[in-house]
PDB file of N, CA and C in Angstrom:
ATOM      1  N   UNK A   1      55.648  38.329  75.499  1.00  0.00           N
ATOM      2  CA  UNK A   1      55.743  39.748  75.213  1.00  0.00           C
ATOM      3  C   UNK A   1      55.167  40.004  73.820  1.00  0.00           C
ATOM      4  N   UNK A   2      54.340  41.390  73.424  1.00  0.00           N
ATOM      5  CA  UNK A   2      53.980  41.063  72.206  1.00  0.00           C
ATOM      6  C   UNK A   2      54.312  43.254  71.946  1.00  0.00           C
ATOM      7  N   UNK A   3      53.755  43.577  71.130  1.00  0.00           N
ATOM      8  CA  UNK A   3      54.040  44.584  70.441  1.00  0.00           C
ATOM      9  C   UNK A   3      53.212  45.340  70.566  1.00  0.00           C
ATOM     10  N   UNK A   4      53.219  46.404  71.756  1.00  0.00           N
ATOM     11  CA  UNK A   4      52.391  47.927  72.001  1.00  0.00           C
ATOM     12  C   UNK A   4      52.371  48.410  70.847  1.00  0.00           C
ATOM     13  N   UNK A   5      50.924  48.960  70.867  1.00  0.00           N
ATOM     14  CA  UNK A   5      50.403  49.647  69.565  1.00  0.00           C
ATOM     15  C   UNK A   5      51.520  50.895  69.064  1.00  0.00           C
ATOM     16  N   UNK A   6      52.310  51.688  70.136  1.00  0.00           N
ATOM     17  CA  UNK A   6      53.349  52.615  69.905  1.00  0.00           C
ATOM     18  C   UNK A   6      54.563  51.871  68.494  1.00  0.00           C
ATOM     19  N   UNK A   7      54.913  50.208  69.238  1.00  0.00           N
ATOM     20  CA  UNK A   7      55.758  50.117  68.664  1.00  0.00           C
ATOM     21  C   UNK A   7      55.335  49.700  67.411  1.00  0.00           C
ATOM     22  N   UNK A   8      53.737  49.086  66.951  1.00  0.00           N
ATOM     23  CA  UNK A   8      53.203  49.027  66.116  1.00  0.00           C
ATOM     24  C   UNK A   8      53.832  50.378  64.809  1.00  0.00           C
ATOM     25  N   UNK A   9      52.964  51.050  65.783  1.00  0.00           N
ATOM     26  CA  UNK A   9      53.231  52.454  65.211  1.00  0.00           C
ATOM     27  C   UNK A   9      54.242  52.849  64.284  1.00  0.00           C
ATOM     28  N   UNK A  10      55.255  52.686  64.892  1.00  0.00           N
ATOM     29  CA  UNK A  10      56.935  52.903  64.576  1.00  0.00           C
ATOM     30  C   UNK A  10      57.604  52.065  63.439  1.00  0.00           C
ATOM     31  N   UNK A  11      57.273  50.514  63.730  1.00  0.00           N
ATOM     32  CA  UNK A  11      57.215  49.860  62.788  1.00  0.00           C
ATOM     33  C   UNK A  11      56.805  49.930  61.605  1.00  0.00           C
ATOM     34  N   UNK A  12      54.898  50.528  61.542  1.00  0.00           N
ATOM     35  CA  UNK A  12      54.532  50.896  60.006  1.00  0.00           C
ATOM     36  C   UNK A  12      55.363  52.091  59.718  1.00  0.00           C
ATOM     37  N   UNK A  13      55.769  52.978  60.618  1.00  0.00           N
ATOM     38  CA  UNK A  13      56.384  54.326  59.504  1.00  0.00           C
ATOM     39  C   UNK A  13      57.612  53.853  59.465  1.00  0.00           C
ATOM     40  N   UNK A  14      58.652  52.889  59.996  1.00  0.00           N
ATOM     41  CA  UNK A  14      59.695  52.523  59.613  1.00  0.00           C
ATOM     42  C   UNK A  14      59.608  52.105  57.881  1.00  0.00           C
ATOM     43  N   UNK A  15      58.331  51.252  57.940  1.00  0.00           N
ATOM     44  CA  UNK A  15      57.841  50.697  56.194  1.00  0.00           C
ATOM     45  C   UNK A  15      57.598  51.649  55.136  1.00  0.00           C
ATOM     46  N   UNK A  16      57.494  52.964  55.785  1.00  0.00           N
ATOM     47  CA  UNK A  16      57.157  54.112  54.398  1.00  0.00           C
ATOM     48  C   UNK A  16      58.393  54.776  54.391  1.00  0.00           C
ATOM     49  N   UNK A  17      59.609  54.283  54.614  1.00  0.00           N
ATOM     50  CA  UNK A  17      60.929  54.720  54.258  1.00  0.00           C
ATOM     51  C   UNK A  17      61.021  53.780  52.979  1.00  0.00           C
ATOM     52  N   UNK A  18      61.963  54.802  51.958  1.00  0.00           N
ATOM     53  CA  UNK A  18      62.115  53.539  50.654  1.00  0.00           C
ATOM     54  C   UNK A  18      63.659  52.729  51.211  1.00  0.00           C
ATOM     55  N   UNK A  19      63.438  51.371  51.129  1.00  0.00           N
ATOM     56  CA  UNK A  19      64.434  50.758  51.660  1.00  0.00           C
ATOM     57  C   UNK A  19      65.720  50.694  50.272  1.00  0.00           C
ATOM     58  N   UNK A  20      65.364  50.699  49.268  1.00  0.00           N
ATOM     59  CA  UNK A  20      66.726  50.820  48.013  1.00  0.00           C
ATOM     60  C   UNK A  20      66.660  51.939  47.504  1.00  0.00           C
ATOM     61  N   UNK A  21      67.082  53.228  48.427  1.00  0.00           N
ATOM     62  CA  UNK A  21      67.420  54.225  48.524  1.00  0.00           C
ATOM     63  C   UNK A  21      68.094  54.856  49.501  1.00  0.00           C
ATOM     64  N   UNK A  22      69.411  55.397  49.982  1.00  0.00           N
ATOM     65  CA  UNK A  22      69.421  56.057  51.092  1.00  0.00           C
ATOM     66  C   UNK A  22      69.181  57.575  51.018  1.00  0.00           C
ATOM     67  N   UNK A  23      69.034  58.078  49.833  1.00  0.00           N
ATOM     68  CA  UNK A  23      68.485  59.434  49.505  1.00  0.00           C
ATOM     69  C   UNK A  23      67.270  60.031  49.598  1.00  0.00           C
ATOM     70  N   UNK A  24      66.110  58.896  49.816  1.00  0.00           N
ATOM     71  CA  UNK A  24      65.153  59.336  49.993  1.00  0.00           C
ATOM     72  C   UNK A  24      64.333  59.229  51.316  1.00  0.00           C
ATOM     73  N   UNK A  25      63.971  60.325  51.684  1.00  0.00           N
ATOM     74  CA  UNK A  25      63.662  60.383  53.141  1.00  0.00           C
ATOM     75  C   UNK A  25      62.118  60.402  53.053  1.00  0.00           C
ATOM     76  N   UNK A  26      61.751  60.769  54.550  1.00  0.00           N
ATOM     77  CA  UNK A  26      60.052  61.245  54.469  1.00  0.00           C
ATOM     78  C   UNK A  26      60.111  62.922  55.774  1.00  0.00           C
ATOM     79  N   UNK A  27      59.027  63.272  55.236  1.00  0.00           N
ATOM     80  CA  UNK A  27      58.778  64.237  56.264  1.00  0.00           C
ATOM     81  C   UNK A  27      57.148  63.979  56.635  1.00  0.00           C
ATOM     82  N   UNK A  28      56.955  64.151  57.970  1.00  0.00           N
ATOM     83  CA  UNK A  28      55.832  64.093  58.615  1.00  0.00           C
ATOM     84  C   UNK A  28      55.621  65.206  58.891  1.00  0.00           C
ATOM     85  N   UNK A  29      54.382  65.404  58.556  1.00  0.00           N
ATOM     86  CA  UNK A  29      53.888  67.316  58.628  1.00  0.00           C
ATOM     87  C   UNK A  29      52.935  67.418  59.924  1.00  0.00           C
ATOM     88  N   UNK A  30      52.745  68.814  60.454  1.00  0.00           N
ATOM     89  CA  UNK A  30      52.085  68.781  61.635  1.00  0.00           C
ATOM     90  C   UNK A  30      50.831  68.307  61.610  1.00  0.00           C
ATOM     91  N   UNK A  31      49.563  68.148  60.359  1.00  0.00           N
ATOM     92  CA  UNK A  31      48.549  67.922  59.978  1.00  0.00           C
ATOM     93  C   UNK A  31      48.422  66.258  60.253  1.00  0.00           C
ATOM     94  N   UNK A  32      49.942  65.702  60.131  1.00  0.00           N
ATOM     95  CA  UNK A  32      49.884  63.646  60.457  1.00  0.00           C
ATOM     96  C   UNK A  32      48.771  63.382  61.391  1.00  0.00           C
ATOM     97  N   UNK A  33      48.017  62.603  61.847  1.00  0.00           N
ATOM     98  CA  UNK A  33      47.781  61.545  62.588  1.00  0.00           C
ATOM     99  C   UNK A  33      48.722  61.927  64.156  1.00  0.00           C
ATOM    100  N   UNK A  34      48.376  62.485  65.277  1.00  0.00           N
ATOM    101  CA  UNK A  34      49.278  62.254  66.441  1.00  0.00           C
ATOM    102  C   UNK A  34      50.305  60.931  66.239  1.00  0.00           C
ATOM    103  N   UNK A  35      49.522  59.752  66.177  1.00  0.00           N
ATOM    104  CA  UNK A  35      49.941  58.821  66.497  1.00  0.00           C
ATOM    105  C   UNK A  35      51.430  58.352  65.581  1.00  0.00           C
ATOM    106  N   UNK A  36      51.400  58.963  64.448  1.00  0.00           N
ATOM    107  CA  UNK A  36      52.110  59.172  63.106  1.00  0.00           C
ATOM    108  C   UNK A  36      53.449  60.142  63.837  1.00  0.00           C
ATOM    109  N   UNK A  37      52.940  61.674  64.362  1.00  0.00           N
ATOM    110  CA  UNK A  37      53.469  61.963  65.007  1.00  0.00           C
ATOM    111  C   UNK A  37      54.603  61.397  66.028  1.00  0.00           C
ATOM    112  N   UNK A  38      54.101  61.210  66.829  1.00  0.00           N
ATOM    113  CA  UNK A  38      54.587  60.082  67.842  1.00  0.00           C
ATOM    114  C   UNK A  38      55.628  59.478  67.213  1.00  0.00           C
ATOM    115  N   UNK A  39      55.268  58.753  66.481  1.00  0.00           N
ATOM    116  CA  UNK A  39      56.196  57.035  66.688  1.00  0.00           C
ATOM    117  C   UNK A  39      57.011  58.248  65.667  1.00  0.00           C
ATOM    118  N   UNK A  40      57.552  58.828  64.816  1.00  0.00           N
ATOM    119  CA  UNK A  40      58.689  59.547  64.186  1.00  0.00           C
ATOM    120  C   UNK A  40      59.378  60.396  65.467  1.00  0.00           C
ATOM    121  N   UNK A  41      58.836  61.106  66.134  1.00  0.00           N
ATOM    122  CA  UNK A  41      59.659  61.563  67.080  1.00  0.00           C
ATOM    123  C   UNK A  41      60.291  60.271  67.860  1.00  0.00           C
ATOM    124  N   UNK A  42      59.500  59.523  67.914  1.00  0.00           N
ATOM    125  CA  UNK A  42      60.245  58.346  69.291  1.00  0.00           C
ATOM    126  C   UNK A  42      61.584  57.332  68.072  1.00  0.00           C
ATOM    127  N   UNK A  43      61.244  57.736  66.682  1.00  0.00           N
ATOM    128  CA  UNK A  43      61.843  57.061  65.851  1.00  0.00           C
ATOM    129  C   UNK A  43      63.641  57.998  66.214  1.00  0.00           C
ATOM    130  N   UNK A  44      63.177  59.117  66.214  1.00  0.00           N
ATOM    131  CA  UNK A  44      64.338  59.895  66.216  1.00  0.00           C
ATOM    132  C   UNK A  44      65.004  60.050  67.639  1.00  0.00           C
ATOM    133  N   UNK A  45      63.805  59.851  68.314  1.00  0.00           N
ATOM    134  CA  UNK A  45      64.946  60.097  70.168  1.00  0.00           C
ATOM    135  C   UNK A  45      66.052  58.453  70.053  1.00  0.00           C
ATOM    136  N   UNK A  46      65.731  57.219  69.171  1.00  0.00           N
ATOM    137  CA  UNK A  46      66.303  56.403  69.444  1.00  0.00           C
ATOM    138  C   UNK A  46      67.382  56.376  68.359  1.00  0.00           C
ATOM    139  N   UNK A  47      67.613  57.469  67.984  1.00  0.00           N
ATOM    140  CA  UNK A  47      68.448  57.828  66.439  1.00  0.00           C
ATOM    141  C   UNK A  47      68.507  56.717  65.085  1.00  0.00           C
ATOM    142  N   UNK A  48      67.188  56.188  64.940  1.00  0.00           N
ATOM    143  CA  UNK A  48      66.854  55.688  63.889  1.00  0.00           C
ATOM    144  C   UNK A  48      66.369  56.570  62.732  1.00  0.00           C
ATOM    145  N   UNK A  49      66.280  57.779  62.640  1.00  0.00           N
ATOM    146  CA  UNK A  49      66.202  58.699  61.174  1.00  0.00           C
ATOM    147  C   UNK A  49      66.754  59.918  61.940  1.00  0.00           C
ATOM    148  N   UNK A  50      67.062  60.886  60.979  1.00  0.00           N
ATOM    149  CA  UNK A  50      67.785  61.848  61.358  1.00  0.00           C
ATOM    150  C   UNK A  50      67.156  63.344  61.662  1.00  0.00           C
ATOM    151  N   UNK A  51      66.045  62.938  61.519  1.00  0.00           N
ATOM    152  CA  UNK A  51      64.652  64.243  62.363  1.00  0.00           C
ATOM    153  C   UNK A  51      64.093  64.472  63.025  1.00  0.00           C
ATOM    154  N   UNK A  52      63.452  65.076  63.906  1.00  0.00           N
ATOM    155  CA  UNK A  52      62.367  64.719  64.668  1.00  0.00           C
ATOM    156  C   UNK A  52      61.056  64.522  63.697  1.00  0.00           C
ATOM    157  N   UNK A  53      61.069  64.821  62.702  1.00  0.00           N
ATOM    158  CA  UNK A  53      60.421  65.143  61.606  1.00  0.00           C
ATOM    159  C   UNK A  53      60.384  63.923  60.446  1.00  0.00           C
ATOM    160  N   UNK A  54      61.525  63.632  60.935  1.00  0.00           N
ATOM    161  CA  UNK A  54      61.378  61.979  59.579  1.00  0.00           C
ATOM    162  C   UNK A  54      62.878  62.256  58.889  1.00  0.00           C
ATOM    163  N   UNK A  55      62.846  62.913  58.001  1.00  0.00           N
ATOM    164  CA  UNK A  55      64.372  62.820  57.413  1.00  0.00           C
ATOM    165  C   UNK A  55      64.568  61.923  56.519  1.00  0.00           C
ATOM    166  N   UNK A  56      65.999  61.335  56.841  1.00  0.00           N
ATOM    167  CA  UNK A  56      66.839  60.266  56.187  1.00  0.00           C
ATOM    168  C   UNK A  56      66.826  58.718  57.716  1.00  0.00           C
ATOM    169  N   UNK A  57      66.582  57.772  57.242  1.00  0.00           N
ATOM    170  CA  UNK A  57      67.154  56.566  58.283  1.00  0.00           C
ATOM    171  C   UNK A  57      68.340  56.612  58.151  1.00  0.00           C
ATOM    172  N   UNK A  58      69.322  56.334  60.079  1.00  0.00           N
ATOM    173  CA  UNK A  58      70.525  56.628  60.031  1.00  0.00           C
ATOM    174  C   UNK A  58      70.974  55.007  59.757  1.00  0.00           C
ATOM    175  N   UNK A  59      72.152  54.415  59.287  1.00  0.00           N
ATOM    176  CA  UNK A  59      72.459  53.049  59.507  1.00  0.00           C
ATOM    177  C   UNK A  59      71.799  52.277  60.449  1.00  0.00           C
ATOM    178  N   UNK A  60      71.661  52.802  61.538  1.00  0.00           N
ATOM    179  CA  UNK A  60      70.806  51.244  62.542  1.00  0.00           C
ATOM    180  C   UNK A  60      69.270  51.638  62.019  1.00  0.00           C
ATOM    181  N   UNK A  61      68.745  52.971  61.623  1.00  0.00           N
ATOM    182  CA  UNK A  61      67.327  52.808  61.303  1.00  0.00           C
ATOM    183  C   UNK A  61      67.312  52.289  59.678  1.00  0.00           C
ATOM    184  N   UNK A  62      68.037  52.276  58.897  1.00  0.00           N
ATOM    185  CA  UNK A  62      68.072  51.080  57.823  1.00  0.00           C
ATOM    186  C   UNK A  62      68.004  49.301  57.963  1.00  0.00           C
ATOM    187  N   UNK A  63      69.000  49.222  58.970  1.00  0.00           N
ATOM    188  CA  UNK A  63      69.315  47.586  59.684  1.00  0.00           C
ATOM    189  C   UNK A  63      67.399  47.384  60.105  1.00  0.00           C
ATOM    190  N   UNK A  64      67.077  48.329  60.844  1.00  0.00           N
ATOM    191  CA  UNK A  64      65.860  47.829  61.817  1.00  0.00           C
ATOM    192  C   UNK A  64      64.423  47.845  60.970  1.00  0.00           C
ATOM    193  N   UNK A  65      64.528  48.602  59.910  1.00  0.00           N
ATOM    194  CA  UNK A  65      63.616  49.186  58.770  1.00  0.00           C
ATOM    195  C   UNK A  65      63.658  48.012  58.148  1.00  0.00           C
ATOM    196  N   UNK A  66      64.817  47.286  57.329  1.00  0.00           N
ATOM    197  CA  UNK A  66      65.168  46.105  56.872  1.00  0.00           C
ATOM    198  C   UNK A  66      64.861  44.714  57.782  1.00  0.00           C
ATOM    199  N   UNK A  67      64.475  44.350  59.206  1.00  0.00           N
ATOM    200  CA  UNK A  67      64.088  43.450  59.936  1.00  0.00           C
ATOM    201  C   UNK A  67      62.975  43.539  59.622  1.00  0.00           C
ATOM    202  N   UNK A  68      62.089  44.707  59.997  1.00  0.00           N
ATOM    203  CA  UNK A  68      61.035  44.806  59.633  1.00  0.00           C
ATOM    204  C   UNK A  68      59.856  44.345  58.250  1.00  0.00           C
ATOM    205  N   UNK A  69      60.640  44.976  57.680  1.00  0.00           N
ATOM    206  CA  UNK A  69      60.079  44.516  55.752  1.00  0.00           C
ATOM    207  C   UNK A  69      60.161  43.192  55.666  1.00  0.00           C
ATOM    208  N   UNK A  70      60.958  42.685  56.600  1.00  0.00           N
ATOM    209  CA  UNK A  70      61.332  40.992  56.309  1.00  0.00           C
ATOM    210  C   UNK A  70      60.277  40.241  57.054  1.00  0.00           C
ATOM    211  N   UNK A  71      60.406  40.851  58.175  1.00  0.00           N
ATOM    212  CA  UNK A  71      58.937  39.955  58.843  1.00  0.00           C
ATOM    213  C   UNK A  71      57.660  40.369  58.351  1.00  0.00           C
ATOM    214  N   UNK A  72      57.334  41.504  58.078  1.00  0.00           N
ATOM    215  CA  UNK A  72      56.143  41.653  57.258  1.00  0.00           C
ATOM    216  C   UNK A  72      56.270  40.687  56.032  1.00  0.00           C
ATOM    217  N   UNK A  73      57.086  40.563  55.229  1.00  0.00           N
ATOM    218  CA  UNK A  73      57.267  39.656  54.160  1.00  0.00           C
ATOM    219  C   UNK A  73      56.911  38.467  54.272  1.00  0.00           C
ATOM    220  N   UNK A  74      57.471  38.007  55.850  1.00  0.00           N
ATOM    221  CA  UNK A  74      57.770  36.614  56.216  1.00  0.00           C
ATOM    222  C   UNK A  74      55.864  35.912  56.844  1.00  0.00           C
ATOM    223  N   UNK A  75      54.908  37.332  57.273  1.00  0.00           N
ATOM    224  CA  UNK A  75      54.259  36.958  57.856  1.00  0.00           C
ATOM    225  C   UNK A  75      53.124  37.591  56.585  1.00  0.00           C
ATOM    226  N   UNK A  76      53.290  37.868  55.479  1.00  0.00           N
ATOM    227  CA  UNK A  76      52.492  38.012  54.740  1.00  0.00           C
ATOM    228  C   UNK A  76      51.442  36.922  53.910  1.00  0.00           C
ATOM    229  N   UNK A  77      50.357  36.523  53.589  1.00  0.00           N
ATOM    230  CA  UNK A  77      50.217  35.081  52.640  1.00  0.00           C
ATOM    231  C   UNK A  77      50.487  35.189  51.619  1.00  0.00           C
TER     232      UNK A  77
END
């Protein structure tokens, strides 16, 4: 199994959340990238930030935001 470009997707905008902050959110404006689009709404139907729009990450979209940064870390040179 490997990683549809969607979840690609989701993954990089999970990374433009600041992770040592829970105050700071993002908003995605209608002008984004569809695809930008996309993966924040699909971020929010799975209640990982609190917008359809971007927001704040709720606790599990911090946990999953935080897996993330780690394997990018882990798979970085």
């Amino acid at each position: 199994m490997k990683f549809n470009q969607q979840q690609l997707n989701e993954l990089n905008l999970l990374l433009q959340f600041d992770l040592n902050s829970r105050d700071t959110g993002i908003k995605v404006h209608k002008t984004a990238e569809k695809k930008t689009q996309d993966a924040v709404e699909s971020l929010y139907q799975k209640n990982l930030c609190t917008h359809p729009d971007g927001g704040y990450l709720t606790d599990e979209g911090i946990e999953v935001a935080q897996y993330a940064d780690r394997i990018l870390r882990v798979l970085t040179p």
